[in-house]
C-alpha atoms as a PDB file:
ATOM      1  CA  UNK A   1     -14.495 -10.818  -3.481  1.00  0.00           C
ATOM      2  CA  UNK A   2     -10.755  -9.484  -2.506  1.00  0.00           C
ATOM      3  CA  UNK A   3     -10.683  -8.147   1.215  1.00  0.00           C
ATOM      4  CA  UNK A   4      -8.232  -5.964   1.457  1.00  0.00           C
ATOM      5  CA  UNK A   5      -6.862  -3.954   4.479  1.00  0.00           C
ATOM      6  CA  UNK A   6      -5.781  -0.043   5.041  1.00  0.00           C
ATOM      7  CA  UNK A   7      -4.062   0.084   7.993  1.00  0.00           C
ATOM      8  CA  UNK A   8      -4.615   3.390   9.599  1.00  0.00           C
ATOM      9  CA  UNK A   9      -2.271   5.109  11.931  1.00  0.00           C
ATOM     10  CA  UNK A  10      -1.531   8.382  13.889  1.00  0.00           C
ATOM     11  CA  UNK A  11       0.412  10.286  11.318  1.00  0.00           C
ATOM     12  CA  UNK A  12      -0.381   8.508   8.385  1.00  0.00           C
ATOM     13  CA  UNK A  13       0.735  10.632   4.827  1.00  0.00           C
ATOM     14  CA  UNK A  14      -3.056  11.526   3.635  1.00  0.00           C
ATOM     15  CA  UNK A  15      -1.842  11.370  -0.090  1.00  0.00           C
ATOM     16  CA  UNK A  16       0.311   8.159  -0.170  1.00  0.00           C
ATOM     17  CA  UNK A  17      -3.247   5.984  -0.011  1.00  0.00           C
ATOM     18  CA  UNK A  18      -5.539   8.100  -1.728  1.00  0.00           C
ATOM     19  CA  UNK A  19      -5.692   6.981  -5.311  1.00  0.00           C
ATOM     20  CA  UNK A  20      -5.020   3.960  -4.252  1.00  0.00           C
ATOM     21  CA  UNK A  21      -8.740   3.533  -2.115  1.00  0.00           C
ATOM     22  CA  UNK A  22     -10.511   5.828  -4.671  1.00  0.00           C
ATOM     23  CA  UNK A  23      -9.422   3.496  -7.582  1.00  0.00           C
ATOM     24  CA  UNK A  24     -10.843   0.730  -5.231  1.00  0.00           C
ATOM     25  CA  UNK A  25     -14.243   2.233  -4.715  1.00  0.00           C
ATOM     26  CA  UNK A  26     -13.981   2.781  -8.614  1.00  0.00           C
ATOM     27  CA  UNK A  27     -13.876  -1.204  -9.029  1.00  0.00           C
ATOM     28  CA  UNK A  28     -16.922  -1.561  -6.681  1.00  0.00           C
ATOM     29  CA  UNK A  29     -18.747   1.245  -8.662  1.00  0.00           C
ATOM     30  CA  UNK A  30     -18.392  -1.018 -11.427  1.00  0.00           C
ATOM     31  CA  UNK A  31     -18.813  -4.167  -9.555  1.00  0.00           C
ATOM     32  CA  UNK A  32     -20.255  -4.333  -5.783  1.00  0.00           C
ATOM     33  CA  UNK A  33     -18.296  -7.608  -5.168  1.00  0.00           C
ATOM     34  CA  UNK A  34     -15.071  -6.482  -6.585  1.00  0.00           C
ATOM     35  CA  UNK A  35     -13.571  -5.822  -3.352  1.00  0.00           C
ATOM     36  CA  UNK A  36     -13.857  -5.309  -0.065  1.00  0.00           C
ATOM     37  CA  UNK A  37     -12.382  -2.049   1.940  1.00  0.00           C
ATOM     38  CA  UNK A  38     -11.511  -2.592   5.583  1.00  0.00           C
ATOM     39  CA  UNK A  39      -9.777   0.347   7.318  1.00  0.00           C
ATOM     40  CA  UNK A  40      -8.240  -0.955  10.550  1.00  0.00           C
ATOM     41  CA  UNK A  41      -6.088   0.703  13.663  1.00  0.00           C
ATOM     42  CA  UNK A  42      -3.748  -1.050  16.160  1.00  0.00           C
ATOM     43  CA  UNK A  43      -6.644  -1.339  18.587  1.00  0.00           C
ATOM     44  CA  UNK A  44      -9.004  -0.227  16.720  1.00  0.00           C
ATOM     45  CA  UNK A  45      -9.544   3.476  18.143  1.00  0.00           C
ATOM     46  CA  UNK A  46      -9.692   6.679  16.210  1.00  0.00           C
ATOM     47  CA  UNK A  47      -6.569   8.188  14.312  1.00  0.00           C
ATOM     48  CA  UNK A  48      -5.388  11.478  13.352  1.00  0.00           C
ATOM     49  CA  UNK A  49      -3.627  11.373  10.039  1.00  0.00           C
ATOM     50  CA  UNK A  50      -0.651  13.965   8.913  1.00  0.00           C
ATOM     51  CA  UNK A  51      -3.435  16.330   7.343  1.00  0.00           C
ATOM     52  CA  UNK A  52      -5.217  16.422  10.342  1.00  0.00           C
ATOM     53  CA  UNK A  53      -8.222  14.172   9.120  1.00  0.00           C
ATOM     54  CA  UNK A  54      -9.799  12.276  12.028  1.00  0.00           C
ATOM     55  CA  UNK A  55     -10.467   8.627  10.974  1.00  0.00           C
ATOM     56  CA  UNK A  56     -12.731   6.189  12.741  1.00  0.00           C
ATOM     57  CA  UNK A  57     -11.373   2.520  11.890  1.00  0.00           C
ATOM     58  CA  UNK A  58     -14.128  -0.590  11.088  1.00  0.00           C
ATOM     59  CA  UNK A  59     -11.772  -2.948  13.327  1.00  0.00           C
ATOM     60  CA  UNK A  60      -8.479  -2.896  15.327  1.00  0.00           C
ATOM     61  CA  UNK A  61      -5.826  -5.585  13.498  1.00  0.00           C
ATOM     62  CA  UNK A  62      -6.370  -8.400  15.525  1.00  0.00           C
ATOM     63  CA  UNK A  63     -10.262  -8.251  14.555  1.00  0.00           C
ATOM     64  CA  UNK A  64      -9.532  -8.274  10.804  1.00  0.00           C
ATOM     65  CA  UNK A  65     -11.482 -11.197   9.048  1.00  0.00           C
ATOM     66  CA  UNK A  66      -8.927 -13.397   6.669  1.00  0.00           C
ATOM     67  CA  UNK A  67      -7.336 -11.169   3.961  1.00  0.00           C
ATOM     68  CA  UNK A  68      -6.396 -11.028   0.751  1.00  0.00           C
ATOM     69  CA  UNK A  69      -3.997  -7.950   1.104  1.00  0.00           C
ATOM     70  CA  UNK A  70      -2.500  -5.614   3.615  1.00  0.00           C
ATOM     71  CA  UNK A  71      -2.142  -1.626   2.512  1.00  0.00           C
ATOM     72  CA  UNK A  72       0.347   0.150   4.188  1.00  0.00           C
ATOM     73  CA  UNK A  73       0.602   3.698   4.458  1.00  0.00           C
ATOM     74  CA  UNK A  74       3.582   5.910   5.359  1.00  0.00           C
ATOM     75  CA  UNK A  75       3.566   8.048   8.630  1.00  0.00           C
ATOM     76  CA  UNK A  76       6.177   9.631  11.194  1.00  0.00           C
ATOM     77  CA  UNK A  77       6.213   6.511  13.422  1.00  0.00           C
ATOM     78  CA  UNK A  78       7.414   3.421  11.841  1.00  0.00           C
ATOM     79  CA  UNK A  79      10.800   3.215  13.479  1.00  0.00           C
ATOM     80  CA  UNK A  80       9.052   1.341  16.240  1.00  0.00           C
ATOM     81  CA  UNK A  81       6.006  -0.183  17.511  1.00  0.00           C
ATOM     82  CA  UNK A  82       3.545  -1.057  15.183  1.00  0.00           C
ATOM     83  CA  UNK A  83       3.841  -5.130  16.384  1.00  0.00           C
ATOM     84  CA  UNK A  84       0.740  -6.775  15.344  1.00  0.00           C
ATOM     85  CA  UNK A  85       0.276  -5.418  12.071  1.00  0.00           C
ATOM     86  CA  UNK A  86       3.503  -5.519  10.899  1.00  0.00           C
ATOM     87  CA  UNK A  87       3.773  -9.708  12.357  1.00  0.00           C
ATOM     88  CA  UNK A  88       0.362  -9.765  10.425  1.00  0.00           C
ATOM     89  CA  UNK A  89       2.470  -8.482   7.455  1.00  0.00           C
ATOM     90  CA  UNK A  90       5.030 -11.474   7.838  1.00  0.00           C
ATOM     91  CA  UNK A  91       2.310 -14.238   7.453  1.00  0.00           C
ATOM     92  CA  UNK A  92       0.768 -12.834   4.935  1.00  0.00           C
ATOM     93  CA  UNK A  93       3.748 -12.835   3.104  1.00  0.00           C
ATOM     94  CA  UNK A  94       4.595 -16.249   4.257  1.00  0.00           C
ATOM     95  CA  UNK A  95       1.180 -17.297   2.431  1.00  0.00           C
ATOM     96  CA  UNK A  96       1.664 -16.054  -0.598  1.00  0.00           C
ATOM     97  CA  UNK A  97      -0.580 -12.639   0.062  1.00  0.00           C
ATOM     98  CA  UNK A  98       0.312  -9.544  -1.308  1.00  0.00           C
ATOM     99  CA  UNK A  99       1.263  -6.609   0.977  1.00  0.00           C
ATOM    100  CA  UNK A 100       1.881  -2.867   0.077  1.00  0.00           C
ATOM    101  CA  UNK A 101       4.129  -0.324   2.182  1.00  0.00           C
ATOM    102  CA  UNK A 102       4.745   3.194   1.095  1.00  0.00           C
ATOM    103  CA  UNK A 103       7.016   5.470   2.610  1.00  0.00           C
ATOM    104  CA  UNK A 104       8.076   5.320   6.146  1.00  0.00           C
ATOM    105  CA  UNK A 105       6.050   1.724   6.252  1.00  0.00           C
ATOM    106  CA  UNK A 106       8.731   0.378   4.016  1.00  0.00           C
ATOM    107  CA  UNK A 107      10.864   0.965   7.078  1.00  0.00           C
ATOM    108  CA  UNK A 108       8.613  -1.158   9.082  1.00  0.00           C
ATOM    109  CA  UNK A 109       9.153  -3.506   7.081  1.00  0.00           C
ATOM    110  CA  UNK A 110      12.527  -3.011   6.582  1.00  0.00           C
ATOM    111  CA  UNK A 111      13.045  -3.621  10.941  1.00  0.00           C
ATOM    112  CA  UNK A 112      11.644  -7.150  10.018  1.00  0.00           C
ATOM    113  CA  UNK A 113      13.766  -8.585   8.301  1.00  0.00           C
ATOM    114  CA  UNK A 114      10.928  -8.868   4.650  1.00  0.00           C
ATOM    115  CA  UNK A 115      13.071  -6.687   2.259  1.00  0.00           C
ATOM    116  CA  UNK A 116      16.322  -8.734   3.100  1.00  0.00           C
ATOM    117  CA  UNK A 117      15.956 -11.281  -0.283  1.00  0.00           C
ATOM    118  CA  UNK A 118      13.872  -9.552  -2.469  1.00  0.00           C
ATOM    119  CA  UNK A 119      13.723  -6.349  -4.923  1.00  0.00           C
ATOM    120  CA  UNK A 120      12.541  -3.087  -3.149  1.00  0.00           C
ATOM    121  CA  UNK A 121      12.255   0.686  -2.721  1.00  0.00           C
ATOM    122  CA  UNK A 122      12.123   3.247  -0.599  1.00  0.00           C
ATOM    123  CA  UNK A 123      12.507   6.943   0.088  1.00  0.00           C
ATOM    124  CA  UNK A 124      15.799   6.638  -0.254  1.00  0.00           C
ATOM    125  CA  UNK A 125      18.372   3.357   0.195  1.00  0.00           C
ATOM    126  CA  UNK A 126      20.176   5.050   2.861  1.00  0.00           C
ATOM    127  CA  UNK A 127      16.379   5.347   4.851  1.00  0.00           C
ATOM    128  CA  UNK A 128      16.215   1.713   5.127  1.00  0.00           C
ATOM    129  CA  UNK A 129      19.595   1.077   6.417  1.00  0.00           C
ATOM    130  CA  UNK A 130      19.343   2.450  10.289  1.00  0.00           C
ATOM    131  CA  UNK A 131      16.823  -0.237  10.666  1.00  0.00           C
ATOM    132  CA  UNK A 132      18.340  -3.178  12.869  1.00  0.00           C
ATOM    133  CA  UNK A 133      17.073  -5.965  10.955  1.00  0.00           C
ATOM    134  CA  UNK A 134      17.864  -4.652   7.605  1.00  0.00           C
ATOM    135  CA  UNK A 135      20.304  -6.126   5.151  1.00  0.00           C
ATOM    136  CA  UNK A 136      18.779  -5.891   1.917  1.00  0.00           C
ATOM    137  CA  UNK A 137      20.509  -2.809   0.491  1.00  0.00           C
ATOM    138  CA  UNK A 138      21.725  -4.979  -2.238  1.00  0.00           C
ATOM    139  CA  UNK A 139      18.088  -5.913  -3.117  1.00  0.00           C
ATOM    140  CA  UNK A 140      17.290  -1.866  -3.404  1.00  0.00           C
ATOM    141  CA  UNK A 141      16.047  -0.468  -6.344  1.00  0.00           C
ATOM    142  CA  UNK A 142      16.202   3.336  -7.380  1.00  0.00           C
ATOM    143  CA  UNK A 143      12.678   3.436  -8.409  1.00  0.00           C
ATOM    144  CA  UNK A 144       9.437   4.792  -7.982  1.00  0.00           C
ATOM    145  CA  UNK A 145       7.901   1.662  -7.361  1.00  0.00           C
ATOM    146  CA  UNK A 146       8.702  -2.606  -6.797  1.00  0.00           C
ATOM    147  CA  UNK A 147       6.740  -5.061  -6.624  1.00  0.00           C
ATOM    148  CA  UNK A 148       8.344  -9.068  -6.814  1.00  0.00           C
ATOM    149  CA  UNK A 149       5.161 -10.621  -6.664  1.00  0.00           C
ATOM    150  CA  UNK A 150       4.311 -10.649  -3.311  1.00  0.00           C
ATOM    151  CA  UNK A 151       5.432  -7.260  -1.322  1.00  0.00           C
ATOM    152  CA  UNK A 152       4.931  -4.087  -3.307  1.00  0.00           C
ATOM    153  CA  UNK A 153       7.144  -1.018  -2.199  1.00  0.00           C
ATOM    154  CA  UNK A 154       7.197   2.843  -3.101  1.00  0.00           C
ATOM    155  CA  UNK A 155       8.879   5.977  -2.203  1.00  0.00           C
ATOM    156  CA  UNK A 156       6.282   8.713  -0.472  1.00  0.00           C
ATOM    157  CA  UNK A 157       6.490  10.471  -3.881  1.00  0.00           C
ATOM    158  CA  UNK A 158       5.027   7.826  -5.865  1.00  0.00           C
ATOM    159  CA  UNK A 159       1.466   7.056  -4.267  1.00  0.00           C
ATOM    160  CA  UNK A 160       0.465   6.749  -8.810  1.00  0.00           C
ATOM    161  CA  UNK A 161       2.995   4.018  -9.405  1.00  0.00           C
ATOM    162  CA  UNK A 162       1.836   2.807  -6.095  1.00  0.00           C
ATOM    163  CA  UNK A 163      -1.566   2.649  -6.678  1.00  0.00           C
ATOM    164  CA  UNK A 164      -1.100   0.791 -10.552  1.00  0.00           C
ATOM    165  CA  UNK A 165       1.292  -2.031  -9.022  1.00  0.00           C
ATOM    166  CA  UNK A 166      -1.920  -3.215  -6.033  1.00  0.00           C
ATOM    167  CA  UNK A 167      -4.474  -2.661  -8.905  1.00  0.00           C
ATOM    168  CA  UNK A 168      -2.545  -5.289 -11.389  1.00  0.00           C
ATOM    169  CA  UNK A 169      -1.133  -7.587  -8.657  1.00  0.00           C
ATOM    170  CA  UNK A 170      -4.572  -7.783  -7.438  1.00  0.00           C
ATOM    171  CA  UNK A 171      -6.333  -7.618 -10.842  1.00  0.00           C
ATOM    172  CA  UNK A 172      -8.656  -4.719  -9.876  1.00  0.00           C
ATOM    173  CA  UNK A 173      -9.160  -3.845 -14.038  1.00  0.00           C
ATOM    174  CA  UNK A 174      -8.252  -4.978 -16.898  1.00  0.00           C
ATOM    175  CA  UNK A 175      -4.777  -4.100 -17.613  1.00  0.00           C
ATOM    176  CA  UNK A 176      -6.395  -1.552 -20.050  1.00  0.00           C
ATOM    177  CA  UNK A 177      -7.923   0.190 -17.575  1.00  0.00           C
ATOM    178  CA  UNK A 178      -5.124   0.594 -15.181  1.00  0.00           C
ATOM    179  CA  UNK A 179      -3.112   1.685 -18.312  1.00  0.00           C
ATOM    180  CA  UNK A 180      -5.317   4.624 -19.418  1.00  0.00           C
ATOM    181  CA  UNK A 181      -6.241   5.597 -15.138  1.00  0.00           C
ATOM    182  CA  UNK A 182      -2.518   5.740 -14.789  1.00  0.00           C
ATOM    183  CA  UNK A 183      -2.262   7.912 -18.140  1.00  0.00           C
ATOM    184  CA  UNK A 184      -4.820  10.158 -17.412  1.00  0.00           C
ATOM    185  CA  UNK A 185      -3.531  10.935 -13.829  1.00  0.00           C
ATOM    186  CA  UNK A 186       0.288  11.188 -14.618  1.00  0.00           C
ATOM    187  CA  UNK A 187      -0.653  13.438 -17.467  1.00  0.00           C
ATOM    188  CA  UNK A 188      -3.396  15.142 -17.535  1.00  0.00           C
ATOM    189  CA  UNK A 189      -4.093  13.970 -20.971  1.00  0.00           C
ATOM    190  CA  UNK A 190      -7.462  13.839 -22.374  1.00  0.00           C
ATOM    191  CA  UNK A 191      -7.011  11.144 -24.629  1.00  0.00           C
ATOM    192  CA  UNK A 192      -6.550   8.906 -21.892  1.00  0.00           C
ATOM    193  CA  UNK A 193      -9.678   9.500 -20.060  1.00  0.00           C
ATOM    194  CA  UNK A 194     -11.050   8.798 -23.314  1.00  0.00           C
ATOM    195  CA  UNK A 195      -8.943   5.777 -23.082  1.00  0.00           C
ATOM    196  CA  UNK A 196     -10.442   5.131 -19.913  1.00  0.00           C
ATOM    197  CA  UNK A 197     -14.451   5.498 -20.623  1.00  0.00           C
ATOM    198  CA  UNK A 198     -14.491   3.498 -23.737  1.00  0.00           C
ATOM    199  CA  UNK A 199     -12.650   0.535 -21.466  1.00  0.00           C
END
């Protein structure tokens, strides 16, 4: 089973994570032991996120059990704080984990130091550059979404492309699948849910 983190903050963008954790549930729908879904705070209190949806975390980040990947949603705080999860963030990294930021979290992890040597995106390249630590611009990308293997990125605009790059780096379907789920919710297009029953 793949344990697998949402970090949950004050703030947080409701629709950066969404299809992301409904895509997740999808995989346990078809498989109870496909993953695992922990949602965890800073200290593990209640959070009010940008649409105003009160969320009550399973854990705070220093209670999280041993992961297999860290989910990082945007939200109107990342230019400080956020210590322990984003140190978490580093060792994960450091092992080999995958991690996902979206929006303003790429920022977090831009004051780090973890997009300095490796492909990325963003909001924009000029959003990543006030951070202190940051010296990666030559690593940015002008896309919708990066992943190099180990740290996935995305601009707030993109939670689809998002979504697809966590589901193949941590082989949630059959490439099939994530082809015709991405298809059918870029487009609209029938044939792809089609697509997506008969895989």
């Amino acid at each position: 089973m793949t344990t697998i983190a949402l970090y949950a903050t004050d703030t947080m963008a409701d629709w950066e994570y969404g299809y992301l954790i409904a895509g997740l549930a999808m995989a346990r729908e078809q498989d109870p032991d496909a993953n695992r879904l922990i949602i965890a705070s800073e200290t593990g209190e209640a959070v009010t996120t940008m649409g105003g949806v009160r969320i009550v975390p399973d854990v705070s980040v220093a209670d999280l059990p041993t992961l297999d990947a860290l989910i990082l949603p945007g939200a109107d705080t990342w230019d400080s704080g956020h210590d322990t999860v984003l140190t978490l963030a580093a060792e994960l990294v450091a092992a080999g984990k995958p991690i996902a930021a979206i929006c303003g979290a790429t920022y977090g992890l831009a004051r780090t130091g973890l997009l300095n040597d490796r492909p990325h995106t963003s909001n924009a390249a000029e959003f990543l550059t006030a951070a202190e630590q940051y010296s990666g611009d030559e690593h940015y990308r002008e896309e919708k979404a990066v992943s190099d293997g180990t740290v996935i990125t995305a601009g707030g605009v993109n939670p689809l492309e998002f979504a697809k790059l966590v589901f193949e780096r941590l082989n949630v379907f059959p490439q099939p699948v994530v082809d015709a789920w991405y298809g059918l919710y870029k487009t609209g297009d029938r044939k792809y849910y089609d697509q997506l029953v008969n895989a």
